[in-house]
PDB file of N, CA and C in Angstrom:
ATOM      1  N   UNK A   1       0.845  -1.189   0.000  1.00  0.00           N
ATOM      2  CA  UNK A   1       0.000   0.000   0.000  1.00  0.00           C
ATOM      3  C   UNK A   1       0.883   1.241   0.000  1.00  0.00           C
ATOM      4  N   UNK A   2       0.196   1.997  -1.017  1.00  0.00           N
ATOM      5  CA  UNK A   2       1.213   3.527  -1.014  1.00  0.00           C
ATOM      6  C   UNK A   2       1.114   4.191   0.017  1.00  0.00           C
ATOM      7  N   UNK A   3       1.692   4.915   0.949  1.00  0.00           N
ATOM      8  CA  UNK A   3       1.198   6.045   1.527  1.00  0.00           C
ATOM      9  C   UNK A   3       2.636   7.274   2.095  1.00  0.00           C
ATOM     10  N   UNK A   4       1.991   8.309   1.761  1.00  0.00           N
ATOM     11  CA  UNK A   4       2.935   9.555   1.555  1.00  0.00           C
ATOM     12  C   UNK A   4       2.478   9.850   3.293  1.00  0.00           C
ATOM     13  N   UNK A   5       3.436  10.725   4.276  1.00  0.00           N
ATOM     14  CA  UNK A   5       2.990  11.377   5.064  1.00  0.00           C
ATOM     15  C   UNK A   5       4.064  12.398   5.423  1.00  0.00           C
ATOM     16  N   UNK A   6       3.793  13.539   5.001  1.00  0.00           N
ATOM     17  CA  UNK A   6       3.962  14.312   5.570  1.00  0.00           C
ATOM     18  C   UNK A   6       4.294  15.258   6.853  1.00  0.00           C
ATOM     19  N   UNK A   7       5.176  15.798   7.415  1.00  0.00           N
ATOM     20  CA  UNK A   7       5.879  16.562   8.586  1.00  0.00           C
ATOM     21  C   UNK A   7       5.980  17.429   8.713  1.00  0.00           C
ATOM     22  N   UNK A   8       6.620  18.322  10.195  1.00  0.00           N
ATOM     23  CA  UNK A   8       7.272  19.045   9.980  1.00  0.00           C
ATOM     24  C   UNK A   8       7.118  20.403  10.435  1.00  0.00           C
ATOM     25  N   UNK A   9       6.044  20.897   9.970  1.00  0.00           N
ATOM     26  CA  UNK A   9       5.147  21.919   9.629  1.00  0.00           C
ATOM     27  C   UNK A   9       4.812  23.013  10.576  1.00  0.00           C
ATOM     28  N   UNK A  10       4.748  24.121  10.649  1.00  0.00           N
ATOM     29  CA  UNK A  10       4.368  25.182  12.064  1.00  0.00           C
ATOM     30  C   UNK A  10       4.387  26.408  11.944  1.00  0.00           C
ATOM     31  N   UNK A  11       4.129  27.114  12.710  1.00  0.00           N
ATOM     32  CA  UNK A  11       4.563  28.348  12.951  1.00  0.00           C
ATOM     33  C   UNK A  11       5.744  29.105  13.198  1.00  0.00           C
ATOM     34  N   UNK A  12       6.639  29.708  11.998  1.00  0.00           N
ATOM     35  CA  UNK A  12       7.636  30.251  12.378  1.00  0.00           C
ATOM     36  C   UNK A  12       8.023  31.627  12.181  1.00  0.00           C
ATOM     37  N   UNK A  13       8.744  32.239  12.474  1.00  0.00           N
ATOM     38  CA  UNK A  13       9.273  34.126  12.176  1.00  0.00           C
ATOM     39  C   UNK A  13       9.735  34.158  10.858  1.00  0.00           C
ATOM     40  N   UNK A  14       9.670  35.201  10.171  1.00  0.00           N
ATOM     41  CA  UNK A  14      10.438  35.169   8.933  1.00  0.00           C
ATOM     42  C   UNK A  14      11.491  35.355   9.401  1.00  0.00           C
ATOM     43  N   UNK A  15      12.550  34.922   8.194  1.00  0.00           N
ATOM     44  CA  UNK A  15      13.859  34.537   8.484  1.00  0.00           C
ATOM     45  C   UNK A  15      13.923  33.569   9.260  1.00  0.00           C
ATOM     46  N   UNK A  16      13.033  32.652   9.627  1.00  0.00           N
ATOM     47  CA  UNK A  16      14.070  31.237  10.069  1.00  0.00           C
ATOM     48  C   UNK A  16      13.714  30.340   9.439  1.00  0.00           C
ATOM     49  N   UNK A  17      13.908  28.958  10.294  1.00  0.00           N
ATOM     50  CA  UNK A  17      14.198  27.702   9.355  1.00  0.00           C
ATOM     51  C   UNK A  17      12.900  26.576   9.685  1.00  0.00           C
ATOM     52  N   UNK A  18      12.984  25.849   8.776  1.00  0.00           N
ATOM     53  CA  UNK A  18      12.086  24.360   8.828  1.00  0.00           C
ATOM     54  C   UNK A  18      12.632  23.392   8.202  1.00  0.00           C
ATOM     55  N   UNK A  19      12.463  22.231   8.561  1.00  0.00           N
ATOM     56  CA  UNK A  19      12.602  20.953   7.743  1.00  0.00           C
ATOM     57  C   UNK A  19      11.639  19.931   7.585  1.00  0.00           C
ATOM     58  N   UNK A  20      10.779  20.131   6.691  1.00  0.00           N
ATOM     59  CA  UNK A  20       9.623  18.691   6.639  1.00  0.00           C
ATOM     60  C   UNK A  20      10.169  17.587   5.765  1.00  0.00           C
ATOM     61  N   UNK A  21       9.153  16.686   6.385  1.00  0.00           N
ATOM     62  CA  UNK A  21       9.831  15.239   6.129  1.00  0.00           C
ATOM     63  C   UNK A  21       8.252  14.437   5.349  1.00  0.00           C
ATOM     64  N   UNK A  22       9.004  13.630   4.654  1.00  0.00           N
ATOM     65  CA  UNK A  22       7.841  12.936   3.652  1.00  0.00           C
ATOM     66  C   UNK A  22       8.564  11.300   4.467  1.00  0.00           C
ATOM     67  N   UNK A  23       7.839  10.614   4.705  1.00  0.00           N
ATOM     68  CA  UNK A  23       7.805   9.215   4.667  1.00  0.00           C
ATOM     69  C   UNK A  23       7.297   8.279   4.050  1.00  0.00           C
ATOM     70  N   UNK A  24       7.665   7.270   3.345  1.00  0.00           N
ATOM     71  CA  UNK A  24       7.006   6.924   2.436  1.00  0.00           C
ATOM     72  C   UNK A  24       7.026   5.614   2.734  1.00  0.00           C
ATOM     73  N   UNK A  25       5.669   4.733   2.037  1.00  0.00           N
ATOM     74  CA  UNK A  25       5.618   3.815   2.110  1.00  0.00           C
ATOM     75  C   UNK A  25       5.443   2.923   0.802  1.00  0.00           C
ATOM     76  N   UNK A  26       5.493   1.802   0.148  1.00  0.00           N
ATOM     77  CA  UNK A  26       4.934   1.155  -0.801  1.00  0.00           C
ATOM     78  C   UNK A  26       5.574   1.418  -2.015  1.00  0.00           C
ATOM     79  N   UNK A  27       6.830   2.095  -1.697  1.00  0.00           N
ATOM     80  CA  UNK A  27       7.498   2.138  -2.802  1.00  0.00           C
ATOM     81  C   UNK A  27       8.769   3.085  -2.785  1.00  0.00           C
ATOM     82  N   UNK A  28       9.944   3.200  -3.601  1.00  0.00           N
ATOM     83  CA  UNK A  28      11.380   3.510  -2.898  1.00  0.00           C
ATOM     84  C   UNK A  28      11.179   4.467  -3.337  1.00  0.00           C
ATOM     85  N   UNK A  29      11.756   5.533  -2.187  1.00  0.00           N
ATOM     86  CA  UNK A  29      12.261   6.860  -2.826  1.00  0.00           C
ATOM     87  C   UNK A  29      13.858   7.373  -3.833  1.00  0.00           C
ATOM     88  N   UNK A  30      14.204   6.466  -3.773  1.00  0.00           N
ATOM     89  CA  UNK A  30      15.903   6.113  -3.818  1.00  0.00           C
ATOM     90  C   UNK A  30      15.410   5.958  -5.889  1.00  0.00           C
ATOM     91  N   UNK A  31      14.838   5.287  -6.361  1.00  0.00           N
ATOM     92  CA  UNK A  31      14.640   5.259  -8.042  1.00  0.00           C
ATOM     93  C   UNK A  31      13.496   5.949  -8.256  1.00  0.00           C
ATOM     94  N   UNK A  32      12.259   6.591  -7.431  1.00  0.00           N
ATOM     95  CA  UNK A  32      11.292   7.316  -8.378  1.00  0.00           C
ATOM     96  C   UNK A  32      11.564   8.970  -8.012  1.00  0.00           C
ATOM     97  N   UNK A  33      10.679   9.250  -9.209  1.00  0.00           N
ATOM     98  CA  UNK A  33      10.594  10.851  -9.508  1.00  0.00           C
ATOM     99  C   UNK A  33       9.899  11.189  -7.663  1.00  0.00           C
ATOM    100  N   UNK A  34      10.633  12.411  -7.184  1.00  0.00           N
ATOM    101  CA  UNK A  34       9.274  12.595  -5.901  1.00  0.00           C
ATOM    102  C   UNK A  34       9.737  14.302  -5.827  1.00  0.00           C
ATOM    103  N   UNK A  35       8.503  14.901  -5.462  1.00  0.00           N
ATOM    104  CA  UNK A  35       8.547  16.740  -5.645  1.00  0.00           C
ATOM    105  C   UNK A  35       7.459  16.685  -4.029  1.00  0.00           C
ATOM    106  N   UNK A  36       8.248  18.248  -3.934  1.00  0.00           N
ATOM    107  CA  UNK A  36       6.708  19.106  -3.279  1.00  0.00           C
ATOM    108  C   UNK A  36       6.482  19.775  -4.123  1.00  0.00           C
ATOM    109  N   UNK A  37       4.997  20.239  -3.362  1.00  0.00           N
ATOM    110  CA  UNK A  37       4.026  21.599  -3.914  1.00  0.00           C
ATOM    111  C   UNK A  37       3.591  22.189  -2.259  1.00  0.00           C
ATOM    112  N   UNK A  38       2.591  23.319  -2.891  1.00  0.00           N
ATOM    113  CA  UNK A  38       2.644  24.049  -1.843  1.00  0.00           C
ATOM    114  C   UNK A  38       1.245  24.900  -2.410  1.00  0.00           C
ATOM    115  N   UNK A  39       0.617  24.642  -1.444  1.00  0.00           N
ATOM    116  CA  UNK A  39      -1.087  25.305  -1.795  1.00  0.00           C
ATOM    117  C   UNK A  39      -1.403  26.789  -0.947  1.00  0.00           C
ATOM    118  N   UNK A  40      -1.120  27.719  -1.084  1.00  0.00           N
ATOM    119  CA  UNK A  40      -1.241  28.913  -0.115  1.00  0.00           C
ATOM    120  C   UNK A  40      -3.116  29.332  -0.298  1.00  0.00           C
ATOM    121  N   UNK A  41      -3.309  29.821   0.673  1.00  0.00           N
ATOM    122  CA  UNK A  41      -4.561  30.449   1.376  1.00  0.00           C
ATOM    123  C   UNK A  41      -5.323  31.141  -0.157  1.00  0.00           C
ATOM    124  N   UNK A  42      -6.298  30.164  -0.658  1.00  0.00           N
ATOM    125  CA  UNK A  42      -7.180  30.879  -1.773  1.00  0.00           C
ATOM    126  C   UNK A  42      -5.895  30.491  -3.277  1.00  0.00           C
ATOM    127  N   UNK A  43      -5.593  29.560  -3.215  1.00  0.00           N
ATOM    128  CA  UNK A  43      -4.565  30.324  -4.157  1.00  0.00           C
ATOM    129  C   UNK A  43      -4.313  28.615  -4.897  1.00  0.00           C
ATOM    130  N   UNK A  44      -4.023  28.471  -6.324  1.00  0.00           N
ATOM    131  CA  UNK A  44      -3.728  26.757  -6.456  1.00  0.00           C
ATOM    132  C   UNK A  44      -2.527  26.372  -6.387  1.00  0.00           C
ATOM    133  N   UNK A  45      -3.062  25.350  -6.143  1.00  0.00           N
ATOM    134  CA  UNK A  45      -1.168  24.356  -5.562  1.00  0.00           C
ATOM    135  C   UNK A  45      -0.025  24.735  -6.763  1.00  0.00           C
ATOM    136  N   UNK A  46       1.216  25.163  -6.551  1.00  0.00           N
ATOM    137  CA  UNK A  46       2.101  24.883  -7.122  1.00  0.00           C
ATOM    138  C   UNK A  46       3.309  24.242  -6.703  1.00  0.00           C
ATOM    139  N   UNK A  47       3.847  24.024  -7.600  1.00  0.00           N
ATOM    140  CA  UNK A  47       5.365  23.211  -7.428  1.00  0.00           C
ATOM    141  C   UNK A  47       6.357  24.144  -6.682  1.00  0.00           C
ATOM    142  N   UNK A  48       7.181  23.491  -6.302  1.00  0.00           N
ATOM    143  CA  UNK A  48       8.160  24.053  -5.249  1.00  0.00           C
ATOM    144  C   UNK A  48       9.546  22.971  -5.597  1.00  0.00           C
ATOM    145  N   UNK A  49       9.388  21.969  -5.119  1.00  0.00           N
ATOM    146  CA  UNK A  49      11.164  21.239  -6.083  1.00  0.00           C
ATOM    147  C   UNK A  49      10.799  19.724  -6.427  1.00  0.00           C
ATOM    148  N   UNK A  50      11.287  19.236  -7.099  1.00  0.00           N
ATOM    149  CA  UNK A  50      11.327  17.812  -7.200  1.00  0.00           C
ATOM    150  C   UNK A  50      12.858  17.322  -7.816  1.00  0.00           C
ATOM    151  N   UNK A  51      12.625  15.791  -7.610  1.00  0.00           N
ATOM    152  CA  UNK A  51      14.507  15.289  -7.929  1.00  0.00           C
ATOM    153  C   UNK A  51      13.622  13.955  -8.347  1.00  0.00           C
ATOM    154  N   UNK A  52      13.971  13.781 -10.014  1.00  0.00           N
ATOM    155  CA  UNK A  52      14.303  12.395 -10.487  1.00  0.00           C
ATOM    156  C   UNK A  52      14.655  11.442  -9.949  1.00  0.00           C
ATOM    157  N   UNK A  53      14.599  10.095 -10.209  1.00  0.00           N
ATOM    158  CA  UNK A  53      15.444   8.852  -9.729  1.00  0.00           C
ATOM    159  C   UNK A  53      16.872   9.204  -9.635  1.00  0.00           C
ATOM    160  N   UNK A  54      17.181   9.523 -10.688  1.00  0.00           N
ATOM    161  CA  UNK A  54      18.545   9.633 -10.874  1.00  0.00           C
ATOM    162  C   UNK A  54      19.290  10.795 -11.927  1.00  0.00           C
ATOM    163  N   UNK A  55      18.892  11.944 -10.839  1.00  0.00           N
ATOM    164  CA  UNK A  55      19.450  13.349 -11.707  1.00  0.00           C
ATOM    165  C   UNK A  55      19.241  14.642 -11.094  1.00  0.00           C
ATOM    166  N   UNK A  56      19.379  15.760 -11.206  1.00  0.00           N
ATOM    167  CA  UNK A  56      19.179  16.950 -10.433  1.00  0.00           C
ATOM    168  C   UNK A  56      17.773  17.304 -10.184  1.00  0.00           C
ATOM    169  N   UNK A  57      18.594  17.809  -8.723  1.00  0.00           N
ATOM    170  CA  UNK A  57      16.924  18.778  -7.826  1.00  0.00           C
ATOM    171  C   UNK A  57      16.706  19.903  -9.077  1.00  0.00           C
ATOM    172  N   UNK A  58      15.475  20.192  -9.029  1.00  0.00           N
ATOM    173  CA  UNK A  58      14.399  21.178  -9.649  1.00  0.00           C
ATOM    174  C   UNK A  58      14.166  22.230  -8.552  1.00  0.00           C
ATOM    175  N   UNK A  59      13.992  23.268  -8.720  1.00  0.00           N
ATOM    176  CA  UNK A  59      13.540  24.582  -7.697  1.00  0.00           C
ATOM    177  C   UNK A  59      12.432  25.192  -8.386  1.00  0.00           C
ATOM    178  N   UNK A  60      11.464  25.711  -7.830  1.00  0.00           N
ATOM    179  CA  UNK A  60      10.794  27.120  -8.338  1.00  0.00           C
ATOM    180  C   UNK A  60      11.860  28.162  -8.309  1.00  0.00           C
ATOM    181  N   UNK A  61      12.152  29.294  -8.998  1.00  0.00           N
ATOM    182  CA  UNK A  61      12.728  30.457  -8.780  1.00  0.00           C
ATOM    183  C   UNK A  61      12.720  31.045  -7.493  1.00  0.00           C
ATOM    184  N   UNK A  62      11.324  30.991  -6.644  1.00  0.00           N
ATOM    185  CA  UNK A  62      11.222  32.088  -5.720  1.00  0.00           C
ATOM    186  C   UNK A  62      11.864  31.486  -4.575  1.00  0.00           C
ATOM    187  N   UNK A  63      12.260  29.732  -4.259  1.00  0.00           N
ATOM    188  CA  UNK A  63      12.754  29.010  -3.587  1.00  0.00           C
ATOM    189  C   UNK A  63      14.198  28.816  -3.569  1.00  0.00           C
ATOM    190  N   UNK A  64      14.769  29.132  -4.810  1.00  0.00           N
ATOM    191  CA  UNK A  64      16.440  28.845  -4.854  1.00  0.00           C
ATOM    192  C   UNK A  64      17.278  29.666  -4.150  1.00  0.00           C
ATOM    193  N   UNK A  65      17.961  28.926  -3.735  1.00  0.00           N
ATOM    194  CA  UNK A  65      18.915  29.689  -2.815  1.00  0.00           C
ATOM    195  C   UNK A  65      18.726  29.449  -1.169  1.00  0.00           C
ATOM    196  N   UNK A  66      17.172  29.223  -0.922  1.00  0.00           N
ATOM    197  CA  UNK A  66      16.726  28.962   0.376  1.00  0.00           C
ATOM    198  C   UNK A  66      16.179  27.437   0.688  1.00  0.00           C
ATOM    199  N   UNK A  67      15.789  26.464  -0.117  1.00  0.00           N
ATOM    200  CA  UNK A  67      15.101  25.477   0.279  1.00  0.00           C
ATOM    201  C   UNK A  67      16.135  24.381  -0.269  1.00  0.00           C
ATOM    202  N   UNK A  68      16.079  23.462  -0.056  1.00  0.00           N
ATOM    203  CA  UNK A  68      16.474  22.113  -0.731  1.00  0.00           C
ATOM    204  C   UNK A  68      16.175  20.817  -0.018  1.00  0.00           C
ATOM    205  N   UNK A  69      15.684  20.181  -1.188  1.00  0.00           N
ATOM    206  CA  UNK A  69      15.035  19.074  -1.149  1.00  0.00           C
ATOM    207  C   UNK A  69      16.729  17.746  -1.149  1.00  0.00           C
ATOM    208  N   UNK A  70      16.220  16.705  -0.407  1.00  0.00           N
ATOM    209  CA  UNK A  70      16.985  15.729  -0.036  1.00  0.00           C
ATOM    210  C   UNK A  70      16.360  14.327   0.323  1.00  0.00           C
ATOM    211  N   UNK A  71      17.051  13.239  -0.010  1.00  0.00           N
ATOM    212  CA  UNK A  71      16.140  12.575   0.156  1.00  0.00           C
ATOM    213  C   UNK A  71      17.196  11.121   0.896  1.00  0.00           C
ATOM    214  N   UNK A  72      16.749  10.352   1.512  1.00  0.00           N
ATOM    215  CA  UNK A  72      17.252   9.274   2.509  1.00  0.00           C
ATOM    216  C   UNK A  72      16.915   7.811   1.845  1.00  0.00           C
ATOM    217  N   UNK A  73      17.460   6.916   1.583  1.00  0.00           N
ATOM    218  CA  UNK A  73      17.204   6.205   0.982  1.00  0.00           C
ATOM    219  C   UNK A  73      17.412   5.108   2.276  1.00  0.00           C
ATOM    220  N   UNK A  74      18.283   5.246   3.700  1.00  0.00           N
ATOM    221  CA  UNK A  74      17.806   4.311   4.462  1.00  0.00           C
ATOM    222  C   UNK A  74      16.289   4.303   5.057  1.00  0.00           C
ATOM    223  N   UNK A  75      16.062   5.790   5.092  1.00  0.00           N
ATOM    224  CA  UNK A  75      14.496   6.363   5.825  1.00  0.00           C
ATOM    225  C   UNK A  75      13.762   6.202   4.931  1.00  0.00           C
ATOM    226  N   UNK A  76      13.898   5.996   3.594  1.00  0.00           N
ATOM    227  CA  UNK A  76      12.961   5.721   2.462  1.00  0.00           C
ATOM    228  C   UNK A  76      11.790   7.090   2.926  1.00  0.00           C
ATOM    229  N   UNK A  77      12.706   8.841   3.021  1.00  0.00           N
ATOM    230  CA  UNK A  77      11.507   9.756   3.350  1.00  0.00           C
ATOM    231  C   UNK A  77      12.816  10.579   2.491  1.00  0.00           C
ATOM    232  N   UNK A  78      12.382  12.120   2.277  1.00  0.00           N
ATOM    233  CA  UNK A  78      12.350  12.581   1.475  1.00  0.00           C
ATOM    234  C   UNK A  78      12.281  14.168   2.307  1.00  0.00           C
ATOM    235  N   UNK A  79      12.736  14.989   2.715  1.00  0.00           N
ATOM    236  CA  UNK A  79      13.127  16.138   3.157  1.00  0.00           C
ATOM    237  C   UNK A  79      13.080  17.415   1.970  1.00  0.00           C
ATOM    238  N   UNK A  80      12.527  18.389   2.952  1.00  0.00           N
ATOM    239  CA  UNK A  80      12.616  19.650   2.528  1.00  0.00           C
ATOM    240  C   UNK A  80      13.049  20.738   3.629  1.00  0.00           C
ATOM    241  N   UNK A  81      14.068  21.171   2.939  1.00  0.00           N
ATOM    242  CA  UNK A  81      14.901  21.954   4.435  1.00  0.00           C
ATOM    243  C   UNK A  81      14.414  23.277   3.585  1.00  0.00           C
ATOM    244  N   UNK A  82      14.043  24.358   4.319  1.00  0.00           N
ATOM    245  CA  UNK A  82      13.456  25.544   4.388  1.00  0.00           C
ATOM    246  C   UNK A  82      14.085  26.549   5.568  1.00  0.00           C
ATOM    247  N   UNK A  83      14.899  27.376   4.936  1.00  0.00           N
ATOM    248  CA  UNK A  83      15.716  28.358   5.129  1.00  0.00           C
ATOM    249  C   UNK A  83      15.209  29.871   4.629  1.00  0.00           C
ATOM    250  N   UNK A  84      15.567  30.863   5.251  1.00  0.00           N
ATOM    251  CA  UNK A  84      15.733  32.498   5.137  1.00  0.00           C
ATOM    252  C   UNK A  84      13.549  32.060   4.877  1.00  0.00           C
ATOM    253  N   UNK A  85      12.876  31.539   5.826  1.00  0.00           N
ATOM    254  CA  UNK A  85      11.236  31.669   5.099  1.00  0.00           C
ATOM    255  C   UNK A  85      11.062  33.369   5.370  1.00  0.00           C
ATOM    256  N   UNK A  86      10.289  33.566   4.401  1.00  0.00           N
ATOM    257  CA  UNK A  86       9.281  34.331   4.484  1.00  0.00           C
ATOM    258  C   UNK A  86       7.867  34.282   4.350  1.00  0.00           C
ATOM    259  N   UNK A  87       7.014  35.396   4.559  1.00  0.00           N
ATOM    260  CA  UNK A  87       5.716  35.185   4.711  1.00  0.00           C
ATOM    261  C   UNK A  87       5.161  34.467   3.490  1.00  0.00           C
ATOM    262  N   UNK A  88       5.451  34.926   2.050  1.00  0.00           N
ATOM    263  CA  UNK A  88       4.677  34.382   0.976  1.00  0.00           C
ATOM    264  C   UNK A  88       5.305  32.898   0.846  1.00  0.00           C
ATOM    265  N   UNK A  89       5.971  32.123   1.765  1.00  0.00           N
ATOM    266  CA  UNK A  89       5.916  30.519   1.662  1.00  0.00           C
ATOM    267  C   UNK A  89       4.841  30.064   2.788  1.00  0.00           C
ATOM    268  N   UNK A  90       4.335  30.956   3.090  1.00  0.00           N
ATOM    269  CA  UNK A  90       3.030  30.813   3.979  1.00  0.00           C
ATOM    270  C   UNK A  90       1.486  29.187   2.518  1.00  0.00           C
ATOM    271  N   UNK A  91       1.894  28.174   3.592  1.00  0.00           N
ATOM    272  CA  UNK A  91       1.039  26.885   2.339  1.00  0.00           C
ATOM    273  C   UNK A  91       0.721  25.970   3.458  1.00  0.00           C
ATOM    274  N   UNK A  92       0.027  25.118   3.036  1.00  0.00           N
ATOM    275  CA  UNK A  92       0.188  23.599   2.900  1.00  0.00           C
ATOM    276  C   UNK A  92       1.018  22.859   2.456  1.00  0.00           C
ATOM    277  N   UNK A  93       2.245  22.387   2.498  1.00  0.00           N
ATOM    278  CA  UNK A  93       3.129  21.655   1.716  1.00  0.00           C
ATOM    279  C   UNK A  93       2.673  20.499   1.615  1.00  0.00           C
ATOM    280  N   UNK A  94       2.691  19.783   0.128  1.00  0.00           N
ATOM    281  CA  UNK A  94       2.743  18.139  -0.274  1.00  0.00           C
ATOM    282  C   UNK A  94       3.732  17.439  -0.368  1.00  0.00           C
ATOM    283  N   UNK A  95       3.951  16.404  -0.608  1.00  0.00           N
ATOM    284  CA  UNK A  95       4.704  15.387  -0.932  1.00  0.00           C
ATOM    285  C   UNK A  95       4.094  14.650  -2.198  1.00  0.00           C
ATOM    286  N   UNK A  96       4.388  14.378  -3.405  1.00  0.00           N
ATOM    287  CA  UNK A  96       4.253  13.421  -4.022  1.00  0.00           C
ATOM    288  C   UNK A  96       5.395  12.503  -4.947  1.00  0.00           C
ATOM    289  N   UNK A  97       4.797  11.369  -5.566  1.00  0.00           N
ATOM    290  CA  UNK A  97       5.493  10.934  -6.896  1.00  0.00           C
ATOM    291  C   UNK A  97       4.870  10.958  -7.707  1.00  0.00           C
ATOM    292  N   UNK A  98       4.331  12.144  -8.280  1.00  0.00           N
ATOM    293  CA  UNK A  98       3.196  12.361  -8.933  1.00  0.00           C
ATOM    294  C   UNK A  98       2.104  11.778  -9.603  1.00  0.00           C
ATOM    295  N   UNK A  99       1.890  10.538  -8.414  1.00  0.00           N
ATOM    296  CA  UNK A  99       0.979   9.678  -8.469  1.00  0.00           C
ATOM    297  C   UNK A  99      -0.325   9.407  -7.560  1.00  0.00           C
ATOM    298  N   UNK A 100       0.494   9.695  -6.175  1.00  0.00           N
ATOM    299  CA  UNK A 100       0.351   9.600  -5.066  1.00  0.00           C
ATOM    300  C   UNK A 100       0.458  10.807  -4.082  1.00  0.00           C
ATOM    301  N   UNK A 101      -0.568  11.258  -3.405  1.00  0.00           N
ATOM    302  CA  UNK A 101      -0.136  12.722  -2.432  1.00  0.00           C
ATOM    303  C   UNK A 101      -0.163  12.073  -1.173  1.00  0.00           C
ATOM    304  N   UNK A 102       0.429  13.063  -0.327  1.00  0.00           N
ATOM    305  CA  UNK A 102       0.287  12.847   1.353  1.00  0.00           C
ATOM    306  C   UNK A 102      -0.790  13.883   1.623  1.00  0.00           C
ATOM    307  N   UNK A 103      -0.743  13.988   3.035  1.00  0.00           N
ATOM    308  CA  UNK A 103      -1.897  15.015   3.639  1.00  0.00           C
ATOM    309  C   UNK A 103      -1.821  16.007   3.723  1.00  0.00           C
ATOM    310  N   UNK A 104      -0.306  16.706   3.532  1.00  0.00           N
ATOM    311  CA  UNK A 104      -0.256  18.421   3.698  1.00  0.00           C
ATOM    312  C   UNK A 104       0.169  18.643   4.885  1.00  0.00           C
ATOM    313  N   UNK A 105       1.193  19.146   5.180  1.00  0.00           N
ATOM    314  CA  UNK A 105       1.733  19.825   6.296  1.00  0.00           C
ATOM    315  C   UNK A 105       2.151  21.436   6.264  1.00  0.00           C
ATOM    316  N   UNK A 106       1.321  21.903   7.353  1.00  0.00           N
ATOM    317  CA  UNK A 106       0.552  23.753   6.923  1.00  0.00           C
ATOM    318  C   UNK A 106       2.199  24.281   7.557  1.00  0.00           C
ATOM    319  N   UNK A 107       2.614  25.073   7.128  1.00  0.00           N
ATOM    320  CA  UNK A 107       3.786  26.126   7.228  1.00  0.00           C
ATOM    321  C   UNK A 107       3.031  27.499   7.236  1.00  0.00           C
ATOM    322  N   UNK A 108       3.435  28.121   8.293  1.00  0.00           N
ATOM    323  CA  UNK A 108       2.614  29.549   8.718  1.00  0.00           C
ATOM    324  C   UNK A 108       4.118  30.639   8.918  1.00  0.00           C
ATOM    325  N   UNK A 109       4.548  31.054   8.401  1.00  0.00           N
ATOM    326  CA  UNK A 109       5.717  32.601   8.579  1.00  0.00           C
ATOM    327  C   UNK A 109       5.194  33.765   8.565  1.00  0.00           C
ATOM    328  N   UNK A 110       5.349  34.089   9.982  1.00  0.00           N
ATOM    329  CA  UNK A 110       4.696  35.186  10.099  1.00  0.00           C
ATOM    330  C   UNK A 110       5.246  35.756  11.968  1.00  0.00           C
ATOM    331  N   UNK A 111       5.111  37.124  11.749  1.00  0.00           N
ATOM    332  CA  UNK A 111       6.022  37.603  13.260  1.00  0.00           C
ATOM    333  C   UNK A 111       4.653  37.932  14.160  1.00  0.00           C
TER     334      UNK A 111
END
């Protein structure tokens, strides 16, 4: 059975940090495609990074430089480290292999 779940997630100040975590089940993170997205308040989900089986991380523009995605192949989970936030990464973050979603873990930046 597939199942994505999602971490992580809270209330923080702009300018600091987070790290959510995807855990996965029913299938390796180590050979498939796996990304977040990120659904903000009224607004539709977009992409934020993903990494191939076997090839380079992807960024949105407004994320580079501050986020990066990583992934564990003993934890078979899948990390997003979130650095310098500001308010407009204010979402829901996902996890998928764009097959499969998790539940969303809400990220709030704000002083």
């Amino acid at each position: 059975q597939v199942q994505l779940v999602e971490s992580g997630g809270g209330l923080v100040q702009p300018g600091g940090s987070l790290r959510l975590s995807c855990t996965v089940s029913g299938f390796l993170v180590s050979v498939n495609f796996m990304a977040w997205y990120r659904q903000a308040p009224g607004k539709e989900r977009e992409f934020v990074a993903s990494i191939p089986g076997n090839g380079r991380t992807n960024y949105i523009d407004s994320v580079k430089g501050r986020f990066t995605l990583s992934r564990d192949h003993v934890k078979n989970a899948v990390y997003l480290q979130m650095d310098s936030l500001k308010p407009e990464d204010t979402a829901v973050y996902f996890c998928t292999n764009n097959y499969n979603w998790g539940q969303g873990t809400r990220v709030t930046v704000s002083s």
